[in-house]
C-alpha atoms as a PDB file:
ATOM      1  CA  UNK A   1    -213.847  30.653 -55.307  1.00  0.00           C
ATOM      2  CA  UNK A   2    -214.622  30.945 -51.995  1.00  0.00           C
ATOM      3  CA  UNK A   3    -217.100  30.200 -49.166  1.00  0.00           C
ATOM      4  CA  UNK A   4    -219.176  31.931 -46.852  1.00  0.00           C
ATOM      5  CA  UNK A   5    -216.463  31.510 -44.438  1.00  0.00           C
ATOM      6  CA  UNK A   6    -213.801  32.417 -46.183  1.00  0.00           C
ATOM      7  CA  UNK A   7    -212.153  29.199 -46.972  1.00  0.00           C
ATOM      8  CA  UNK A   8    -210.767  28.722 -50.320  1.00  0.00           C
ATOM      9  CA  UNK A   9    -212.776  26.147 -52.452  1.00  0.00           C
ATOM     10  CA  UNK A  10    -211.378  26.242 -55.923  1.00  0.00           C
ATOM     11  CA  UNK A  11    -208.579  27.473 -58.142  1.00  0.00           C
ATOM     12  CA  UNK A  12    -209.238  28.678 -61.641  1.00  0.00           C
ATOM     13  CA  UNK A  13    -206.833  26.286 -64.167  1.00  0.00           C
ATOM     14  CA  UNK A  14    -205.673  25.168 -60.861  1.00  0.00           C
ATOM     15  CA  UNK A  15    -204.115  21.717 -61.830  1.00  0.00           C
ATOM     16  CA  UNK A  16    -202.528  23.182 -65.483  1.00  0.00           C
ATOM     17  CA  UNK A  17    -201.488  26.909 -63.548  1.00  0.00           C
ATOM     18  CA  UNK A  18    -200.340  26.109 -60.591  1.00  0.00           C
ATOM     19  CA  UNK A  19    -200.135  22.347 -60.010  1.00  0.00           C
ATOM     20  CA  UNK A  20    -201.837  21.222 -56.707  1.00  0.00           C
ATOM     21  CA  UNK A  21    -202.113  24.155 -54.296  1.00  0.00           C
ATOM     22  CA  UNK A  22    -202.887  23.683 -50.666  1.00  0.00           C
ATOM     23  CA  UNK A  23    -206.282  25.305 -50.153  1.00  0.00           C
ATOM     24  CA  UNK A  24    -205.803  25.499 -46.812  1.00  0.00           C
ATOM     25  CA  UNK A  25    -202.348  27.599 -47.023  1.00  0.00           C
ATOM     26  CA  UNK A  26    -204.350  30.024 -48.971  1.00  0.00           C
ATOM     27  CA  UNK A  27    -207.627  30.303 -46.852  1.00  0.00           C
ATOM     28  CA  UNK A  28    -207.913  32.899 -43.731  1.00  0.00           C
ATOM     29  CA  UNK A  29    -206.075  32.855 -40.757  1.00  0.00           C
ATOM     30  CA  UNK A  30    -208.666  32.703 -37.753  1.00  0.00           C
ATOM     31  CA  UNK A  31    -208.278  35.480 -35.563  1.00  0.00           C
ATOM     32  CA  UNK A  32    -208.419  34.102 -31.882  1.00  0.00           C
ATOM     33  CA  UNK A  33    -209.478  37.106 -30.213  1.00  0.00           C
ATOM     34  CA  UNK A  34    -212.382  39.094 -32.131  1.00  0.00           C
ATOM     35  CA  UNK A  35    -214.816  41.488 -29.495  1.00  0.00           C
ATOM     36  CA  UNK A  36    -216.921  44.369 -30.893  1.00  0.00           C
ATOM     37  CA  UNK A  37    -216.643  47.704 -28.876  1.00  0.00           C
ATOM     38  CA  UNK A  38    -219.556  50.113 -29.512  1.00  0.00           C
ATOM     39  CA  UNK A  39    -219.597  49.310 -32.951  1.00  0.00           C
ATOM     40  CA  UNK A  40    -216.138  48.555 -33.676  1.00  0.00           C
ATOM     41  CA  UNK A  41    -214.813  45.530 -34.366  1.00  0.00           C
ATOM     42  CA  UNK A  42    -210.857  44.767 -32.823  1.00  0.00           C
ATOM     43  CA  UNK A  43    -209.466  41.541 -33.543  1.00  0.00           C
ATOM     44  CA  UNK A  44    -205.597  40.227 -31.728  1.00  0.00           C
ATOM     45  CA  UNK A  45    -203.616  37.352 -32.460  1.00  0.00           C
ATOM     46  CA  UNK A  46    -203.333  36.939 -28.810  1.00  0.00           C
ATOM     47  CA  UNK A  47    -206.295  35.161 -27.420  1.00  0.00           C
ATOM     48  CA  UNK A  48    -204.735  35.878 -23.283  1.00  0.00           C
ATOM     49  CA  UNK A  49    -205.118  39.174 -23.812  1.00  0.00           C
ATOM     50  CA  UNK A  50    -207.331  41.703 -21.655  1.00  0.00           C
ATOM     51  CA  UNK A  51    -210.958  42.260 -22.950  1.00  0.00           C
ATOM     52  CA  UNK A  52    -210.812  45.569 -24.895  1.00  0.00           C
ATOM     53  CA  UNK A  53    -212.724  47.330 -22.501  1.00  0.00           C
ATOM     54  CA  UNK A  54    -210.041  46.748 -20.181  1.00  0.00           C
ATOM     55  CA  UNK A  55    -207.116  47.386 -22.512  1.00  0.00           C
ATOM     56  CA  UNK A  56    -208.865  50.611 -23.369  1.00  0.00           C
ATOM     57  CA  UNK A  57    -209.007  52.008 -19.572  1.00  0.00           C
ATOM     58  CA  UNK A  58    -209.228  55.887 -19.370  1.00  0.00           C
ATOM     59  CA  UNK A  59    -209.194  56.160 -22.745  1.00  0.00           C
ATOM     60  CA  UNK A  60    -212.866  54.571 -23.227  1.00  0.00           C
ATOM     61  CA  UNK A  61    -214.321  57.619 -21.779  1.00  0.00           C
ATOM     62  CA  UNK A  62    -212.988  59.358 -25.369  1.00  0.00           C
ATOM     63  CA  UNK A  63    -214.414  56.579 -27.465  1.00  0.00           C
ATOM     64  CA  UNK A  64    -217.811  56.512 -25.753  1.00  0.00           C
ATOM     65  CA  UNK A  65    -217.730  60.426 -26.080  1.00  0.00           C
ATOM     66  CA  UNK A  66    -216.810  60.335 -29.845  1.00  0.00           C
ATOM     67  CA  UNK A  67    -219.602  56.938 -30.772  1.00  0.00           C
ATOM     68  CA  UNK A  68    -222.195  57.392 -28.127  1.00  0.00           C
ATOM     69  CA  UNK A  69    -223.893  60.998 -29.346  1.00  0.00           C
ATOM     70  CA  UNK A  70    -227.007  59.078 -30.100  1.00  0.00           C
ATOM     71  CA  UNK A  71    -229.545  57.133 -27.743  1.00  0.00           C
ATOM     72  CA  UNK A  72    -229.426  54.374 -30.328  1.00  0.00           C
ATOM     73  CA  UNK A  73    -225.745  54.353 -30.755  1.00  0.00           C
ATOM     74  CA  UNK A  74    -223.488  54.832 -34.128  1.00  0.00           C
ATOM     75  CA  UNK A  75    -225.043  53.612 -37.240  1.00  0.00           C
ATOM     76  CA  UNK A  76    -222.298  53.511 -40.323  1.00  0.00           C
ATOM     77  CA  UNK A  77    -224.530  53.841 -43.628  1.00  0.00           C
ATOM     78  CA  UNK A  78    -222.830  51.408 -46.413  1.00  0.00           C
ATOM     79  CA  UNK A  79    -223.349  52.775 -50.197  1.00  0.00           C
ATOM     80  CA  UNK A  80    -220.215  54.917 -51.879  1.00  0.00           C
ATOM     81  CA  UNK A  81    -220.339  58.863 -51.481  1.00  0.00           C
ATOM     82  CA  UNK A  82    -218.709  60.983 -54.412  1.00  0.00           C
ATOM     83  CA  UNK A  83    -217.564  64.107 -55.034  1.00  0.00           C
ATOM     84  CA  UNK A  84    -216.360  66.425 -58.345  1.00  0.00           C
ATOM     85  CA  UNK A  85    -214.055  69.117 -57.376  1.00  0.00           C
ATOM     86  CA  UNK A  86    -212.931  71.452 -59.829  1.00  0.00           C
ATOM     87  CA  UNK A  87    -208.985  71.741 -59.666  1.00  0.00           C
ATOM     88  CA  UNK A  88    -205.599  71.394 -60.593  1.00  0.00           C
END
């Protein structure tokens, strides 16, 4: 089990499975560097790196063209989306 941050809290038959396991081994790494660029989320292991915006130079232009077709920007709708397709 878990919390809401991630961190592990308990093992099931931890003590008679697995002996004493360091919960904090087996929690998440914190990502040092985590920004959110019109809707997308990049994380780096390197906290002294550039801001993305800046990493991304020229190339932003393509991203903003490809996420910004709406006045009130990208919306990503949760929920699963199926298909059947008849073949071999």
């Amino acid at each position: 089990a878990y919390d809401i941050a991630g961190n592990l809290l308990e093992v099931p038959f931890e003590k008679e499975a697995y002996g004493a396991v360091d919960k904090a081994r087996w929690s998440p790494r914190r990502v040092p560097r985590v920004e959110v660029y019109k809707g997308l989320v990049f994380g780096c292991w390197d906290a002294d790196v550039p801001p993305i915006a800046d990493y991304l130079g020229d190339m932003a232009w393509y991203v903003d063209l490809f996420l910004d077709r709406m006045p009130g920007g990208t919306e990503a709708i949760g929920g699963v989306h199926k298909w059947v397709i008849r073949c071999n």
